[in-house]
N, C-alpha and C. Protein backbone atom coordinates (compact mmCIF):
# COMPACT_ATOMS: atom_id res chain seq x y z
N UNK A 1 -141.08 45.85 -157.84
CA UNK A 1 -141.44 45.96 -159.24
C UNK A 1 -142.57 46.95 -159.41
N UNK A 2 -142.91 47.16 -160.83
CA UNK A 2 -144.26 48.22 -161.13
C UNK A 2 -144.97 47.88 -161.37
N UNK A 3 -146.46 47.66 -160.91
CA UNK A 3 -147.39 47.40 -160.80
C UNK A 3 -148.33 47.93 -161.29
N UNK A 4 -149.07 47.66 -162.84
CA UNK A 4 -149.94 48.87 -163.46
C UNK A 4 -151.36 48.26 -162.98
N UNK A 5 -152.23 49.01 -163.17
CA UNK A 5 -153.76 48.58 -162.76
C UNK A 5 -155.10 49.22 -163.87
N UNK A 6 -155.40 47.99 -164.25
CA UNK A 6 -156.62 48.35 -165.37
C UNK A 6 -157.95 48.02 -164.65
N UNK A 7 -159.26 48.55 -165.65
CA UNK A 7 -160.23 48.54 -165.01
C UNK A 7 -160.91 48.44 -166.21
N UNK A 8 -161.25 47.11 -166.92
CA UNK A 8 -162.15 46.85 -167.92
C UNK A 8 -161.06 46.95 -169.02
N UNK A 9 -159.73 46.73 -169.02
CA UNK A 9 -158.59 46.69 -169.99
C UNK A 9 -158.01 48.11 -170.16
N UNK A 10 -158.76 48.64 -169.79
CA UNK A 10 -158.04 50.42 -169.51
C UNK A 10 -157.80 51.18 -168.61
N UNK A 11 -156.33 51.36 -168.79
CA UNK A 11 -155.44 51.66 -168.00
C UNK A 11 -155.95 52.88 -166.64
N UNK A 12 -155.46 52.64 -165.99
CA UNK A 12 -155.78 53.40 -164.08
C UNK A 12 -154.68 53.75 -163.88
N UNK A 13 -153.76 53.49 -163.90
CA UNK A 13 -152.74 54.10 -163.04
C UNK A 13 -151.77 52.67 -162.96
N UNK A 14 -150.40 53.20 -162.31
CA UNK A 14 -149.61 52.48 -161.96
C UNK A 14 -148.95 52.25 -160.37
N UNK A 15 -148.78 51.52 -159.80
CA UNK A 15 -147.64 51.99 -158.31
C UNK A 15 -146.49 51.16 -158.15
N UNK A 16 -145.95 51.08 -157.33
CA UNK A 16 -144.54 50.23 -156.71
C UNK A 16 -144.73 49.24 -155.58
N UNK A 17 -144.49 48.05 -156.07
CA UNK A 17 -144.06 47.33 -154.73
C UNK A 17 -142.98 47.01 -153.93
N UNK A 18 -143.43 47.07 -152.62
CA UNK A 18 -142.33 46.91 -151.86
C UNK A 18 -141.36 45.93 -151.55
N UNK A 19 -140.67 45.19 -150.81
CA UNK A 19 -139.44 44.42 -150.68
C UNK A 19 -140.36 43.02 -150.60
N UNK A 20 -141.23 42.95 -150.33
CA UNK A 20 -142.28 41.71 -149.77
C UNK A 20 -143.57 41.84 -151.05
N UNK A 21 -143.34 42.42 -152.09
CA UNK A 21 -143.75 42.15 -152.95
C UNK A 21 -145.71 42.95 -152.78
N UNK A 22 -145.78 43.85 -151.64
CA UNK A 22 -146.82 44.06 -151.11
C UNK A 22 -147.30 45.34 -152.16
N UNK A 23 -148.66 45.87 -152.30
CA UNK A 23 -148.82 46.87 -152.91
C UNK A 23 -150.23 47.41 -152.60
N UNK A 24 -150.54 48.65 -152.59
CA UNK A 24 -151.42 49.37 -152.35
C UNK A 24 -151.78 50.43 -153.86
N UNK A 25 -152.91 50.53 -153.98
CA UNK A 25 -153.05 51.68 -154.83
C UNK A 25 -154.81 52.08 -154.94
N UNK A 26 -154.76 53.13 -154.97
CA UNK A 26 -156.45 54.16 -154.58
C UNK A 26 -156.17 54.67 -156.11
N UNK A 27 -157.15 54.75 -156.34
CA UNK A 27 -157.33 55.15 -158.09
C UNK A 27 -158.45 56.49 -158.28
N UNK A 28 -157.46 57.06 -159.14
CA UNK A 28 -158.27 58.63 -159.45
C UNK A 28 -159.97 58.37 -160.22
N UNK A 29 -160.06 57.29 -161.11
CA UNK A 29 -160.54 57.99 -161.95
C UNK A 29 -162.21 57.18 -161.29
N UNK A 30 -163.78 57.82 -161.27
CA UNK A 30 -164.93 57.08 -161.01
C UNK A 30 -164.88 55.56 -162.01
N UNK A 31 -165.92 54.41 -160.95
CA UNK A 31 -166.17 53.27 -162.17
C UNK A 31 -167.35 53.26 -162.22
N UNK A 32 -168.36 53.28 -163.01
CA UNK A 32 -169.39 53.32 -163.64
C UNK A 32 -170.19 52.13 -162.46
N UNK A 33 -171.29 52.30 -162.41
CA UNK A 33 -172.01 50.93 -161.46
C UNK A 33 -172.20 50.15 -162.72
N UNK A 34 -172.37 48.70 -162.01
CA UNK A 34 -172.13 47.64 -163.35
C UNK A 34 -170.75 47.16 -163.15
N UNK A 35 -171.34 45.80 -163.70
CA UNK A 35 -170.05 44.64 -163.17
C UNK A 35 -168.71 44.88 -164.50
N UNK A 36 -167.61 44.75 -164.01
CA UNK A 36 -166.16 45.35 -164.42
C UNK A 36 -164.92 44.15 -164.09
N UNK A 37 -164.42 44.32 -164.42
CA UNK A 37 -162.79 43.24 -164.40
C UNK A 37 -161.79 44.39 -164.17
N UNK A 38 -161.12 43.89 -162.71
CA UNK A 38 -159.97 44.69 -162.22
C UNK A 38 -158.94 43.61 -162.74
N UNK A 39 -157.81 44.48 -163.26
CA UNK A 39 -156.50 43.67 -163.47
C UNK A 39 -155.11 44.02 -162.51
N UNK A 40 -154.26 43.85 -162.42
CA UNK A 40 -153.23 44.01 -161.56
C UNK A 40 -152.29 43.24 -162.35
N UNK A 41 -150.85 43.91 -162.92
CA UNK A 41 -149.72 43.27 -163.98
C UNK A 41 -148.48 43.74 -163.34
N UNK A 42 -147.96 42.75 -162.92
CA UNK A 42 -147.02 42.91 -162.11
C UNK A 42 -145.53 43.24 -163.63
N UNK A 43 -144.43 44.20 -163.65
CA UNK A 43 -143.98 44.07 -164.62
C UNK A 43 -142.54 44.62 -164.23
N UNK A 44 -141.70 43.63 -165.17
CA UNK A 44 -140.29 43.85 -164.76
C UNK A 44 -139.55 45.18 -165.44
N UNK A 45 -138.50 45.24 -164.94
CA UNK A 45 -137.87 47.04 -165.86
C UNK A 45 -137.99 46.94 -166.70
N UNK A 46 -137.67 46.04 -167.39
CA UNK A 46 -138.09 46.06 -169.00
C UNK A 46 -139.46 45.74 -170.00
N UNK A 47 -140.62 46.11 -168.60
CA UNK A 47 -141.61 46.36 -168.99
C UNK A 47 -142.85 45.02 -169.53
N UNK A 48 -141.86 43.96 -169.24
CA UNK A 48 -142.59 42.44 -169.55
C UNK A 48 -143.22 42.32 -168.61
N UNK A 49 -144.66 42.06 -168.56
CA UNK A 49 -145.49 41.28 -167.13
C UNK A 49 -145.11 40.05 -167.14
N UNK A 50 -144.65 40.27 -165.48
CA UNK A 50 -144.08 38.51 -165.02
C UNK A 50 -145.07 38.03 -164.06
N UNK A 51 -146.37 38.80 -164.00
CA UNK A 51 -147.56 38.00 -162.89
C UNK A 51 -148.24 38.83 -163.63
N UNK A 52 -149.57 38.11 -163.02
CA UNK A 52 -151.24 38.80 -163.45
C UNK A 52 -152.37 38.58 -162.59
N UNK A 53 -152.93 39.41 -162.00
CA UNK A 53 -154.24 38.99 -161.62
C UNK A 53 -155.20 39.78 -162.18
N UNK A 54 -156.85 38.93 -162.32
CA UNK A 54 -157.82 39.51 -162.96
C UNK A 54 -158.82 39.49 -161.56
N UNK A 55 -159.68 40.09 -161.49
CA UNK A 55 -160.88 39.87 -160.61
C UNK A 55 -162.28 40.46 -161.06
N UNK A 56 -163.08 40.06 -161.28
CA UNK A 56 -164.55 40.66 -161.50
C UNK A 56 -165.09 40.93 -160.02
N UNK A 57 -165.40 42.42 -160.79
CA UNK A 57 -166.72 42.91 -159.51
C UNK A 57 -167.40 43.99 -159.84
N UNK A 58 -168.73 43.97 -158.90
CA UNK A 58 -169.87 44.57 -159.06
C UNK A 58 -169.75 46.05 -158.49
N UNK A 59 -169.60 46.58 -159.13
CA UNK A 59 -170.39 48.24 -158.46
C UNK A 59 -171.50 48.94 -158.93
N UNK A 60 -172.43 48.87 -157.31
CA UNK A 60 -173.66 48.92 -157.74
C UNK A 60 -173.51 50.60 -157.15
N UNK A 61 -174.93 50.90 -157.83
CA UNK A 61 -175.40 52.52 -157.89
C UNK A 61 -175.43 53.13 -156.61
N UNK A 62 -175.37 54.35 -156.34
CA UNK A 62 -175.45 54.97 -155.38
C UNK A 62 -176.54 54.82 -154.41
N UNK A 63 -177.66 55.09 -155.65
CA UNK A 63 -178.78 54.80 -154.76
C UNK A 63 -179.10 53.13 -154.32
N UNK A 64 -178.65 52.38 -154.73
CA UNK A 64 -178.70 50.71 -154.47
C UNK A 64 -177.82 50.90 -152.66
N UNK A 65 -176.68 51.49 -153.35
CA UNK A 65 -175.76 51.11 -151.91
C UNK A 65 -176.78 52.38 -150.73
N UNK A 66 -177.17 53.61 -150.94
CA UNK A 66 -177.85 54.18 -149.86
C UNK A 66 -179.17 53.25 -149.54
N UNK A 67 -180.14 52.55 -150.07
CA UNK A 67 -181.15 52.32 -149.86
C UNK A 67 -180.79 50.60 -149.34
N UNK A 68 -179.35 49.86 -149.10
CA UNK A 68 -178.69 49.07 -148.81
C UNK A 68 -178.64 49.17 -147.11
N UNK A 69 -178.36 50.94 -147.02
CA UNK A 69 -177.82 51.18 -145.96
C UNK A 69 -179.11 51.61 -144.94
N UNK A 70 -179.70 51.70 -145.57
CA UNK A 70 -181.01 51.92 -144.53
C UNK A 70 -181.88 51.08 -144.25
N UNK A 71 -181.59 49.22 -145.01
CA UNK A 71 -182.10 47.82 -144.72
C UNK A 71 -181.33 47.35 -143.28
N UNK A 72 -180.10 47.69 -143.89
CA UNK A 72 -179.46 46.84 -142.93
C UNK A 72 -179.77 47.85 -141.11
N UNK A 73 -180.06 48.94 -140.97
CA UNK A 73 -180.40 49.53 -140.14
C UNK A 73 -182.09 48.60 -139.41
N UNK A 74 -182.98 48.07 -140.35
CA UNK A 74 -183.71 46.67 -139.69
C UNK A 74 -182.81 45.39 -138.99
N UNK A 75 -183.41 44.85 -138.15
CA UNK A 75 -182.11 43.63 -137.40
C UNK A 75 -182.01 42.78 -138.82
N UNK A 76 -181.35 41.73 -138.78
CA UNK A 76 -180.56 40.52 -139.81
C UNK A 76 -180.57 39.34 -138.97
N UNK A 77 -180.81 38.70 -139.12
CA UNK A 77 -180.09 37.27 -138.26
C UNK A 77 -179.32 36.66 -139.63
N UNK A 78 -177.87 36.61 -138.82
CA UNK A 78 -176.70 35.86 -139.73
C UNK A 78 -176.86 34.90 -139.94
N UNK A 79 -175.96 34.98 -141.20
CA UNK A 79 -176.34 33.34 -141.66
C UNK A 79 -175.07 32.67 -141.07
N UNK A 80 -175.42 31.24 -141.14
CA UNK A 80 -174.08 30.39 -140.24
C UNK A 80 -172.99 30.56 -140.37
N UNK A 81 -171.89 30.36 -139.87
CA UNK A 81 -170.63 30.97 -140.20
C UNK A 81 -169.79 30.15 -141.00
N UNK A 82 -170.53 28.59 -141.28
CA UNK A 82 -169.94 27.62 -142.01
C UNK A 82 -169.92 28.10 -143.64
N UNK A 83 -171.12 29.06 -143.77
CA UNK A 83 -171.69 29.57 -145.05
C UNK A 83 -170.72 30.70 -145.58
N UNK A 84 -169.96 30.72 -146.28
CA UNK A 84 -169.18 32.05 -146.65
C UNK A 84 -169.68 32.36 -148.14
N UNK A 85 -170.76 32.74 -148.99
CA UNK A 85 -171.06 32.61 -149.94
C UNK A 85 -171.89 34.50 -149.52
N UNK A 86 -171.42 35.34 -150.47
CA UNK A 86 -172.20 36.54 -150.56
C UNK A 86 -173.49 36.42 -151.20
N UNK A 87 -174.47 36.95 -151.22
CA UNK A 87 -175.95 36.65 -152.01
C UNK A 87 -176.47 37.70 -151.84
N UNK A 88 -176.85 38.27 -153.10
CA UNK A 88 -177.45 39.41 -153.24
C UNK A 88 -179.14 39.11 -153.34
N UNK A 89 -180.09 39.75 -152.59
CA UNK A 89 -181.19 39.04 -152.46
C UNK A 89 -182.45 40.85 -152.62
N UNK A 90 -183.12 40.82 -152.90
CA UNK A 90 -184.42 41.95 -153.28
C UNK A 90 -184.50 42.06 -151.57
N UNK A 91 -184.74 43.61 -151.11
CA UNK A 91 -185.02 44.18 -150.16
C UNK A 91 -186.51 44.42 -149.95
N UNK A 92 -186.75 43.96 -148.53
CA UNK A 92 -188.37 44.40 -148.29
C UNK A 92 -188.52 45.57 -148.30
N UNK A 93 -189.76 45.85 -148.74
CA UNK A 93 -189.66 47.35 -148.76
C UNK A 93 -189.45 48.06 -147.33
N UNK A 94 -189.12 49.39 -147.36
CA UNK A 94 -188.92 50.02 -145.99
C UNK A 94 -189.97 50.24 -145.72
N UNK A 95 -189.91 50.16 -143.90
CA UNK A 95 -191.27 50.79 -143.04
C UNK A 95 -191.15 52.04 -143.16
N UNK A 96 -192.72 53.11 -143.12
CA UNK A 96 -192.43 54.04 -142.98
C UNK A 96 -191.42 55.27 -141.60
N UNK A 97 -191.35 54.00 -140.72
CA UNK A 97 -190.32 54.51 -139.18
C UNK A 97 -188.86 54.33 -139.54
N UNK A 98 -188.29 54.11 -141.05
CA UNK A 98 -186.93 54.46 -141.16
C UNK A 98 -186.87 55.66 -141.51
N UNK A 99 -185.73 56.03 -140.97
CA UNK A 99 -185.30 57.20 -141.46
C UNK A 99 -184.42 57.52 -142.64
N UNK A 100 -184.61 58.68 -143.52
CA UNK A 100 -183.96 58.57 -144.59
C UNK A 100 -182.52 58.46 -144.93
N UNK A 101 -181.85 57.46 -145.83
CA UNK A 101 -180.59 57.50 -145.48
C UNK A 101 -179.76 58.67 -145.77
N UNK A 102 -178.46 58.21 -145.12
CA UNK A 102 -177.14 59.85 -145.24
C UNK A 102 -177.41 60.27 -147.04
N UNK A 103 -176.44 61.45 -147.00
CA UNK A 103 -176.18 61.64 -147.81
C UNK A 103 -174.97 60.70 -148.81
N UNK A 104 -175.27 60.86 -150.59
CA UNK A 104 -174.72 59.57 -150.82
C UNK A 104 -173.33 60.34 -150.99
N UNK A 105 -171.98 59.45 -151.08
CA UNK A 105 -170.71 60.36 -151.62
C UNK A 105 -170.67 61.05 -152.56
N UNK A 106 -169.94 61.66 -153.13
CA UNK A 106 -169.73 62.35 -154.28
C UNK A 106 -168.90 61.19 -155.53
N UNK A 107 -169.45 61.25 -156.67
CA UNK A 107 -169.14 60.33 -157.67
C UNK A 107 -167.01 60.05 -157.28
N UNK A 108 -166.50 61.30 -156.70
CA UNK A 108 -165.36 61.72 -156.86
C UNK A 108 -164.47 60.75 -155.45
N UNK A 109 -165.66 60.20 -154.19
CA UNK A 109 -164.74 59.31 -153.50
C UNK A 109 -164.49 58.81 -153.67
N UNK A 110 -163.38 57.66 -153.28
CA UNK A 110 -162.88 55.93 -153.33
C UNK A 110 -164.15 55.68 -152.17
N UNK A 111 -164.13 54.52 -152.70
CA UNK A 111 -164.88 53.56 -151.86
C UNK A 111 -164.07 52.36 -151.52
N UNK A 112 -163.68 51.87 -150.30
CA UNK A 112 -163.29 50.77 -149.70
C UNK A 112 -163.73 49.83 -150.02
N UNK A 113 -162.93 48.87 -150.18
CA UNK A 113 -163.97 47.25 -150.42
C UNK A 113 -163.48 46.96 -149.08
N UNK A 114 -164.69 46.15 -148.98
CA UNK A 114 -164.92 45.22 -147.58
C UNK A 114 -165.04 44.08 -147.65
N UNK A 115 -164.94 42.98 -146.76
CA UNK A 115 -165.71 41.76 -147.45
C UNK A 115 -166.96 41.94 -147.01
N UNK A 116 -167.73 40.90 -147.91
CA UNK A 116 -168.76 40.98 -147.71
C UNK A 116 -169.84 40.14 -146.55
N UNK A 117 -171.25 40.67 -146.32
CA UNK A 117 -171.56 39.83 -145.08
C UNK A 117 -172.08 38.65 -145.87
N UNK A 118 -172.76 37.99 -145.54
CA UNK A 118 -173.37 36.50 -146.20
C UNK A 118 -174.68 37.22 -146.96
N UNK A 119 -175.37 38.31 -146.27
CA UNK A 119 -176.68 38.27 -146.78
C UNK A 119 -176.46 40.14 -147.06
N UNK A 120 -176.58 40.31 -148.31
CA UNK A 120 -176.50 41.76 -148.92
C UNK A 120 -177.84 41.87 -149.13
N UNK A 121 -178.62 42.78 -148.87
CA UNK A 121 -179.95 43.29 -149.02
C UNK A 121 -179.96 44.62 -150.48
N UNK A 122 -180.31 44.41 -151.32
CA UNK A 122 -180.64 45.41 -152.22
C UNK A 122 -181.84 45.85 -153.27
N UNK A 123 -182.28 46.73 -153.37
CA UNK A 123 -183.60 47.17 -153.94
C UNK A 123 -184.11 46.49 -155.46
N UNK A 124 -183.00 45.96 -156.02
CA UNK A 124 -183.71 45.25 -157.21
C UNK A 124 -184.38 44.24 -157.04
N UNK A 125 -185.75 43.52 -157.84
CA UNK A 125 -185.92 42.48 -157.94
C UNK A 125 -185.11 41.82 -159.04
N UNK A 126 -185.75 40.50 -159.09
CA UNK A 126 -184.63 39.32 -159.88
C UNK A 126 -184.18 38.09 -159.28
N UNK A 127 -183.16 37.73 -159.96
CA UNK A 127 -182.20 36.34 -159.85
C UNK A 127 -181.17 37.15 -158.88
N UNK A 128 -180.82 36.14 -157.83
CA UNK A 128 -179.60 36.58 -156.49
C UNK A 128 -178.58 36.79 -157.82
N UNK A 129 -177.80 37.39 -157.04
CA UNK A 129 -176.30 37.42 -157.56
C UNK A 129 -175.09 36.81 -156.45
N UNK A 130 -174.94 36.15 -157.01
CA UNK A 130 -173.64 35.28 -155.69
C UNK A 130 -172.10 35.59 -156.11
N UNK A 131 -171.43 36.42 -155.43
CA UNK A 131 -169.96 36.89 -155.51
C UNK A 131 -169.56 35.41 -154.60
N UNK A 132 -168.58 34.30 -155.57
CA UNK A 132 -168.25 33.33 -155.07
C UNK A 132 -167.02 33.40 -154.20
N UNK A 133 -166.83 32.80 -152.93
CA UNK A 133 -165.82 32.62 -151.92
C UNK A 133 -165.01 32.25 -151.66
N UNK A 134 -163.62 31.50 -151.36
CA UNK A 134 -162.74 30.66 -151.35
C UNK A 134 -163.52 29.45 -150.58
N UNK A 135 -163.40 28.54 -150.92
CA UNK A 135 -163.79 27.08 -150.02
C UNK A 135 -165.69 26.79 -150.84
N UNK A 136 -166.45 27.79 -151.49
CA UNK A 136 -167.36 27.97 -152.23
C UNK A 136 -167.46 26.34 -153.14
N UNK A 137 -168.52 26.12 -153.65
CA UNK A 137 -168.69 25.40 -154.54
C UNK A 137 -170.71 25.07 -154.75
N UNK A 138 -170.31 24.79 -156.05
CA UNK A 138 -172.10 24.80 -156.16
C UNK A 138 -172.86 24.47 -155.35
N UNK A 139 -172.49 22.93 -155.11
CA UNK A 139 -173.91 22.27 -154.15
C UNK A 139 -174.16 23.11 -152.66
N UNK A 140 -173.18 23.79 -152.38
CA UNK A 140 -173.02 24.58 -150.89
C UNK A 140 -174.02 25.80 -150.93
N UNK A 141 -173.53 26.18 -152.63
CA UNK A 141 -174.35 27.45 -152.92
C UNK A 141 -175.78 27.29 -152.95
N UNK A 142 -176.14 26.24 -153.74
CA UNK A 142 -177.52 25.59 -153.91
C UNK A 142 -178.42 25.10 -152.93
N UNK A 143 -177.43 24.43 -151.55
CA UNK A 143 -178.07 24.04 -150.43
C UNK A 143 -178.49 25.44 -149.74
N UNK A 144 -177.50 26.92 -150.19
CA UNK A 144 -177.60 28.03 -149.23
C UNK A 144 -179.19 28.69 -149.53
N UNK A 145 -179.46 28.72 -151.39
CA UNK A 145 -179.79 29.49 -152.11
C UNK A 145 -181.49 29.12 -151.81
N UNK A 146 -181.05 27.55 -152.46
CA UNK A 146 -182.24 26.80 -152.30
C UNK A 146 -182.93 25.78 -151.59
N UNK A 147 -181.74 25.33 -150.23
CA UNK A 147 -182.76 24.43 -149.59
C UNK A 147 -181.72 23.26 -149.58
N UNK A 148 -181.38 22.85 -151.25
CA UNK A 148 -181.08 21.74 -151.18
C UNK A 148 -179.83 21.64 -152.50
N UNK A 149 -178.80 20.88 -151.97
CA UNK A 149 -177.51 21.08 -152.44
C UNK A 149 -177.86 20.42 -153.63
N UNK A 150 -178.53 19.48 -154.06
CA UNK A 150 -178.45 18.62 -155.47
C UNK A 150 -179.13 19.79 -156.92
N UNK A 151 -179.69 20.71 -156.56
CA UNK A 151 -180.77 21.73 -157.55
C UNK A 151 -179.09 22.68 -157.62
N UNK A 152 -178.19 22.00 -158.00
CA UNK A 152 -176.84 23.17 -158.46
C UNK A 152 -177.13 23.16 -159.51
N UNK A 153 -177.48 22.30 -160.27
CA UNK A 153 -177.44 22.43 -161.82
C UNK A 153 -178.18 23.44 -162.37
N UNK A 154 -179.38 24.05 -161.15
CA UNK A 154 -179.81 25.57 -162.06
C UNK A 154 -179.08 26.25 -161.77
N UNK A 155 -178.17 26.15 -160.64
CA UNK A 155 -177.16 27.62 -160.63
C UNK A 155 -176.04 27.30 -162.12
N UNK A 156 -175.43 25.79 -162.39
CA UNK A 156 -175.23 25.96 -163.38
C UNK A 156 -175.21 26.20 -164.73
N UNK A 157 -176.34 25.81 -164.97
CA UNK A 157 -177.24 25.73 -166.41
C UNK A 157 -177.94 27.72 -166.56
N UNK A 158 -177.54 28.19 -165.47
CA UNK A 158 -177.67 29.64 -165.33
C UNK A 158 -176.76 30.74 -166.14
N UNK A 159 -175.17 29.81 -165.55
CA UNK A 159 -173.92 30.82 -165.90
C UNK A 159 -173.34 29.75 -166.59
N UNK A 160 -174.12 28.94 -167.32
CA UNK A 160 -173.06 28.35 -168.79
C UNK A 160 -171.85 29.42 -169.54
N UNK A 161 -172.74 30.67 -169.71
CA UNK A 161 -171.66 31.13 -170.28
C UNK A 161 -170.19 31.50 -169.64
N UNK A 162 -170.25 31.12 -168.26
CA UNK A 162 -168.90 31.56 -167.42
C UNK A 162 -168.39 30.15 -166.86
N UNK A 163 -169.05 29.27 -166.83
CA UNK A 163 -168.63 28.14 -166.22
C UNK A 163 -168.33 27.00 -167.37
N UNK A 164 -168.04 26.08 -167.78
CA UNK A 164 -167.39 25.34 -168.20
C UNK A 164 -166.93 23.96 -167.45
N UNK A 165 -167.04 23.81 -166.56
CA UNK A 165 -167.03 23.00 -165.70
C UNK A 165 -167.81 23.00 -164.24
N UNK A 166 -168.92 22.45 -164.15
CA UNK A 166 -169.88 22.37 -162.52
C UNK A 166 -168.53 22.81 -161.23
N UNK A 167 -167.67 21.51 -161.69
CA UNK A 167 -166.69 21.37 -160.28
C UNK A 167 -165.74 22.58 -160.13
N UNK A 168 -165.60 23.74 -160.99
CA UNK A 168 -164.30 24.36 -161.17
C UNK A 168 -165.59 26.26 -161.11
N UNK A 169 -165.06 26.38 -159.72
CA UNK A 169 -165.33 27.90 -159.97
C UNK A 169 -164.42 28.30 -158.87
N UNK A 170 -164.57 29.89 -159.20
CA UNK A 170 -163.30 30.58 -158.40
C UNK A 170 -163.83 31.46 -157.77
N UNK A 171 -162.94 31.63 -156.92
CA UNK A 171 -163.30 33.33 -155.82
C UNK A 171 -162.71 34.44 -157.13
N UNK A 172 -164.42 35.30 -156.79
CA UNK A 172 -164.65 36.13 -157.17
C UNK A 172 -165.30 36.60 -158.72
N UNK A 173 -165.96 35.17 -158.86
CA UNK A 173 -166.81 35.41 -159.77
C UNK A 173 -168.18 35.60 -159.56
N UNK A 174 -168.86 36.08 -160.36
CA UNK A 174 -170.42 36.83 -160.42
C UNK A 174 -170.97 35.61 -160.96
N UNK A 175 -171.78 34.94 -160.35
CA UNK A 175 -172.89 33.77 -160.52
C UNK A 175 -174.39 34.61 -160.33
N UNK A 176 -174.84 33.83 -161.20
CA UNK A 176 -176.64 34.26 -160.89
C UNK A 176 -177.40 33.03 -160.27
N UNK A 177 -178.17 32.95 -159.71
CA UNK A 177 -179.27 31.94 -159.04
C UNK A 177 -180.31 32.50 -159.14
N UNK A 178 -181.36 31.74 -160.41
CA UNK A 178 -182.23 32.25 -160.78
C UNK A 178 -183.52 32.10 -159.58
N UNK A 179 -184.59 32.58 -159.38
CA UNK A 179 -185.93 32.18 -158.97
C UNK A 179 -186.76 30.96 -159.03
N UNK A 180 -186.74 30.23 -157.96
CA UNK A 180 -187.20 28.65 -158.33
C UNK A 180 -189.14 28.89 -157.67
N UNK A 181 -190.00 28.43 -158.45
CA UNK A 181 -191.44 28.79 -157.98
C UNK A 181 -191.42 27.51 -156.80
């Protein structure tokens, strides 16, 4: 079937899937940094969508992802492997013994998604940003974030406007976890 692909409700391009229903597609046009909704509409010859997927995600700035890339060049100790929860967390500042990072791409590459590691290092301060996981759920996030699994209710009382239910969140939504003193 044909497979069209939007990016904030406007249209990207289209491709074909194969016998197994599989599909690939690299997209011409840049996405702005700043969080976005990818769609994917699966649609029959006669042009009716008979599937849908939506996904939110973040693309952050050039300079966020270069100055990303020259943290993680300091060691990390991983977080447990029981933990699958991404968390975007404020970067220490650099020592002056790093070296400056590569050059950044040109607005004009694709960029690969990867998954992500547990602990994303990036130059803003603020509230984490948590890209949620399959098997994810608040109190896990809250025990990760803060110590202690029962303080979910500030991650919820955070993203009221996206959540609707404590017990019901999904892979691949953008949660905030604010700053607890």
């Amino acid at each position: 079937s044909t497979v069209r692909f939007y990016v904030d409700n406007a249209a990207t391009g289209e491709g074909k899937s194969d016998d197994n229903g599989k599909w690939s597609f690299a997209g011409t046009s840049t996405v702005t940094p700043g969080t976005h909704v990818l769609r994917a509409d699966a649609v029959d010859a006669a042009g009716q969508v008979v599937s849908r997927i939506e996904l939110p995600f973040l693309r952050e700035s050039a300079e966020t992802v270069a100055a990303a890339q020259v943290a993680v060049a300091e060691p990390v100790v991983p977080a447990p492997a029981s933990r699958s929860v991404a968390v975007v967390e404020p970067a220490a500042p650099a020592a002056p013994a790093v070296q400056p990072a590569p050059e950044t791409p040109a607005p004009e590459t694709q960029v690969a998604v990867t998954p992500t590691p547990a602990v994303v290092p990036v130059v803003e301060e603020g509230p984490k940003k948590l890209v949620i996981q399959p098997g994810n759920n608040l109190w896990k996030l809250s025990r990760q974030v803060y110590g202690k699994g029962r303080m979910f209710t500030i991650i919820y009382e955070a993203n009221r406007d996206q959540l609707r239910n404590p017990n019901k969140i999904f892979p691949g939504q953008i949660l905030t976890a604010p700053k607890q003193n």
